[in-house]
Protein backbone atom coordinates (compact mmCIF):
# COMPACT_ATOMS: atom_id res chain seq x y z
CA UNK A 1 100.31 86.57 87.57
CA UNK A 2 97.23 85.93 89.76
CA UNK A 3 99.17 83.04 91.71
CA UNK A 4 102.70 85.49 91.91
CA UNK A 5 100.22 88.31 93.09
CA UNK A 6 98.31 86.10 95.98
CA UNK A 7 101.39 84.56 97.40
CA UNK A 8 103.25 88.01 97.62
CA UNK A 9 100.15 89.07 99.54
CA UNK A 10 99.99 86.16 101.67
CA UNK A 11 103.74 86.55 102.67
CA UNK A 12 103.70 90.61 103.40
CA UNK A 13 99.82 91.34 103.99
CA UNK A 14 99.98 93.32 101.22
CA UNK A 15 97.01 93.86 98.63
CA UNK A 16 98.54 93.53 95.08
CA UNK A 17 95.84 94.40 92.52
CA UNK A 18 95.58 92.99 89.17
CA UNK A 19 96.17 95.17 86.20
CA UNK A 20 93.13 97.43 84.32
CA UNK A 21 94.27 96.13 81.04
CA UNK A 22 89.73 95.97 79.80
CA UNK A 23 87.72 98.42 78.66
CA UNK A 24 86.91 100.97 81.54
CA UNK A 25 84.09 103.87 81.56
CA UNK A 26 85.94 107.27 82.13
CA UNK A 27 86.25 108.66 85.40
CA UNK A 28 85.55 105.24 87.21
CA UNK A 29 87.97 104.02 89.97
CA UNK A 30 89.35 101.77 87.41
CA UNK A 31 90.41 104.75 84.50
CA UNK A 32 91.73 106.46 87.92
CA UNK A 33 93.87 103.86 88.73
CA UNK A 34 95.68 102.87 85.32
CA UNK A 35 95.73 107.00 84.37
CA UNK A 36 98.05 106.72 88.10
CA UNK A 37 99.92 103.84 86.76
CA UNK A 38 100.71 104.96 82.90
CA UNK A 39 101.75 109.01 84.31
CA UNK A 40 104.08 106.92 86.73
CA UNK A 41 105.60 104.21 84.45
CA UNK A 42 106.20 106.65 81.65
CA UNK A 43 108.02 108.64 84.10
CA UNK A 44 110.37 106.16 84.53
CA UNK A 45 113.81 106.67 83.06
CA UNK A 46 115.34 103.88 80.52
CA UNK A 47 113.52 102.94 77.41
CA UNK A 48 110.68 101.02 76.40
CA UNK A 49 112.52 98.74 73.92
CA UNK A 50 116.08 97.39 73.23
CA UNK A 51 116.88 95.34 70.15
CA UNK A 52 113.87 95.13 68.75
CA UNK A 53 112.16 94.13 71.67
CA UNK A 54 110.31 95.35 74.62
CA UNK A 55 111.63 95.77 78.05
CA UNK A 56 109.72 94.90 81.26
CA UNK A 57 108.71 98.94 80.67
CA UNK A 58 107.79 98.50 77.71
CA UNK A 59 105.73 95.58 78.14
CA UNK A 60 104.01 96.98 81.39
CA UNK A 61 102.86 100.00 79.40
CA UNK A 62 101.47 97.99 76.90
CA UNK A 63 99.51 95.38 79.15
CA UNK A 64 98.10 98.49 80.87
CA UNK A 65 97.08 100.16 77.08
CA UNK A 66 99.02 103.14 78.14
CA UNK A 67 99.68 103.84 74.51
């Protein structure tokens, strides 16, 4: 969340961006970045659902429209 996201950045210096889940035009910074993030996630062993429903994977992938 936005609040989660500031206070880690507050507490490390970090700079925690929020995800490209809208409509992006292709080849901006934004389609870079969640291209980066969906090749990286998907790379990541265990599975996407269990039990019917979806893991934190799974649900990462979708908020991002890696699909």
């Amino acid at each position: 969340t936005a609040k989660g996201r500031a206070k880690y950045n507050n507490a490390t210096g970090s700079n925690l961006k929020a995800p490209v889940t809208g409509k992006v035009k292709p080849g901006s910074k934004a389609a870079k970045r969640r291209k980066s993030f969906c090749a990286r996630m998907k790379g990541v062993k265990g599975a996407t659902s269990k039990g019917g429903k979806l893991t934190r994977k799974g649900l990462a992938l979708k908020k991002w429209k890696c699909n």
